[in-house]
C-alpha atoms as a PDB file:
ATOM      1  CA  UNK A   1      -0.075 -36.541  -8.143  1.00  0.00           C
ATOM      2  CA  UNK A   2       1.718 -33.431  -7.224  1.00  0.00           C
ATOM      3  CA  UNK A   3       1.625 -29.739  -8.729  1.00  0.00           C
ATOM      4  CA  UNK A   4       4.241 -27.747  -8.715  1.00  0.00           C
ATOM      5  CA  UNK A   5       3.624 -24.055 -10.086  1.00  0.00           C
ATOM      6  CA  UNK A   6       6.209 -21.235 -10.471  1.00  0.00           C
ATOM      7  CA  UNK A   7       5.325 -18.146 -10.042  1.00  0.00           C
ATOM      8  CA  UNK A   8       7.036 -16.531 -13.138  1.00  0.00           C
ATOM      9  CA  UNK A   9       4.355 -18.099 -15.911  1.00  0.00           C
ATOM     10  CA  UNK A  10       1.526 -17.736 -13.727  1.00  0.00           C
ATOM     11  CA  UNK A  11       2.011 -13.825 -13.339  1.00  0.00           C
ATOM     12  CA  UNK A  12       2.833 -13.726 -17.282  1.00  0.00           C
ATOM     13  CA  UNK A  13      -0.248 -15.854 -18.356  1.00  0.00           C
ATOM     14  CA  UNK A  14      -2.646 -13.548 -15.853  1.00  0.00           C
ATOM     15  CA  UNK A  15      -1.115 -10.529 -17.509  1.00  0.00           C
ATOM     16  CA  UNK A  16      -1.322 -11.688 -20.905  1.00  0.00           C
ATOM     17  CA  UNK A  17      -5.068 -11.987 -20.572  1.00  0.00           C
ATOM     18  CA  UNK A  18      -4.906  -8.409 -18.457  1.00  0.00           C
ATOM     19  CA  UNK A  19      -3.764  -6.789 -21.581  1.00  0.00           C
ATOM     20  CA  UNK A  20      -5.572  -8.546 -24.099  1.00  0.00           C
ATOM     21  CA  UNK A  21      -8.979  -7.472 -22.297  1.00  0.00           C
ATOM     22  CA  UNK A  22      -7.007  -3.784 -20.983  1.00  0.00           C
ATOM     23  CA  UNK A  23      -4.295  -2.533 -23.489  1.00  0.00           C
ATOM     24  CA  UNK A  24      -4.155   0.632 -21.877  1.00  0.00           C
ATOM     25  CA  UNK A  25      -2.888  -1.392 -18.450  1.00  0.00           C
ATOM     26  CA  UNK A  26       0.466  -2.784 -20.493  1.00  0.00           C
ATOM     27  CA  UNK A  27       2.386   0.214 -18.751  1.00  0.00           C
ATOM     28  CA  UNK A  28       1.602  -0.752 -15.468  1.00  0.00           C
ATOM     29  CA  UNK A  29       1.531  -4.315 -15.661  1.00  0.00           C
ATOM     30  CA  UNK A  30       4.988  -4.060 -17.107  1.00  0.00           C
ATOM     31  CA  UNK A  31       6.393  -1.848 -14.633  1.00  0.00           C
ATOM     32  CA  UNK A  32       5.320  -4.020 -11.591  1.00  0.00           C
ATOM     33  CA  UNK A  33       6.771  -6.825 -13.341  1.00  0.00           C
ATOM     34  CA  UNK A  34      10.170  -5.571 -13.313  1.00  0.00           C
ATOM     35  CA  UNK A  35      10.246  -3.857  -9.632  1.00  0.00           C
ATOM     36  CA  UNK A  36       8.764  -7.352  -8.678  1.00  0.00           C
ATOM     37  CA  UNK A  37      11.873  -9.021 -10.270  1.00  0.00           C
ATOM     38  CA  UNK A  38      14.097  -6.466  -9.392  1.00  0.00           C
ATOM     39  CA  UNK A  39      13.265  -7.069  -5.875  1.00  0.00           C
ATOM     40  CA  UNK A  40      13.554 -10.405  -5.634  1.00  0.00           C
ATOM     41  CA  UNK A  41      17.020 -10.421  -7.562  1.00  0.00           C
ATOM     42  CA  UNK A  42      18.026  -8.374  -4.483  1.00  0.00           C
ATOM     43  CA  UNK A  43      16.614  -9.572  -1.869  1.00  0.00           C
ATOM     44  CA  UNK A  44      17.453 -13.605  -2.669  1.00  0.00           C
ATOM     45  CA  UNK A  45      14.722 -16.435  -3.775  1.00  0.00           C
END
């Protein structure tokens, strides 16, 4: 049995449970997200 995991729902399940224990960390969480993306969509896979 193999598992394969991709790393876009892992990061959004770990910060779903970020913000529902930290609301005030929905700022941050949301702003690494996109420079995270953003860098990737630049940079290749």
């Amino acid at each position: 049995m193999q598992l394969n995991l991709t790393v876009g729902p892992f990061v959004s399940l770990i910060a779903g449970i970020l913000i529902l224990v930290m609301p005030r960390l929905l700022n941050y969480i949301i702003a690494l997200y996109l420079i995270i993306i953003g860098l990737v969509g630049l940079f290749g896979h």
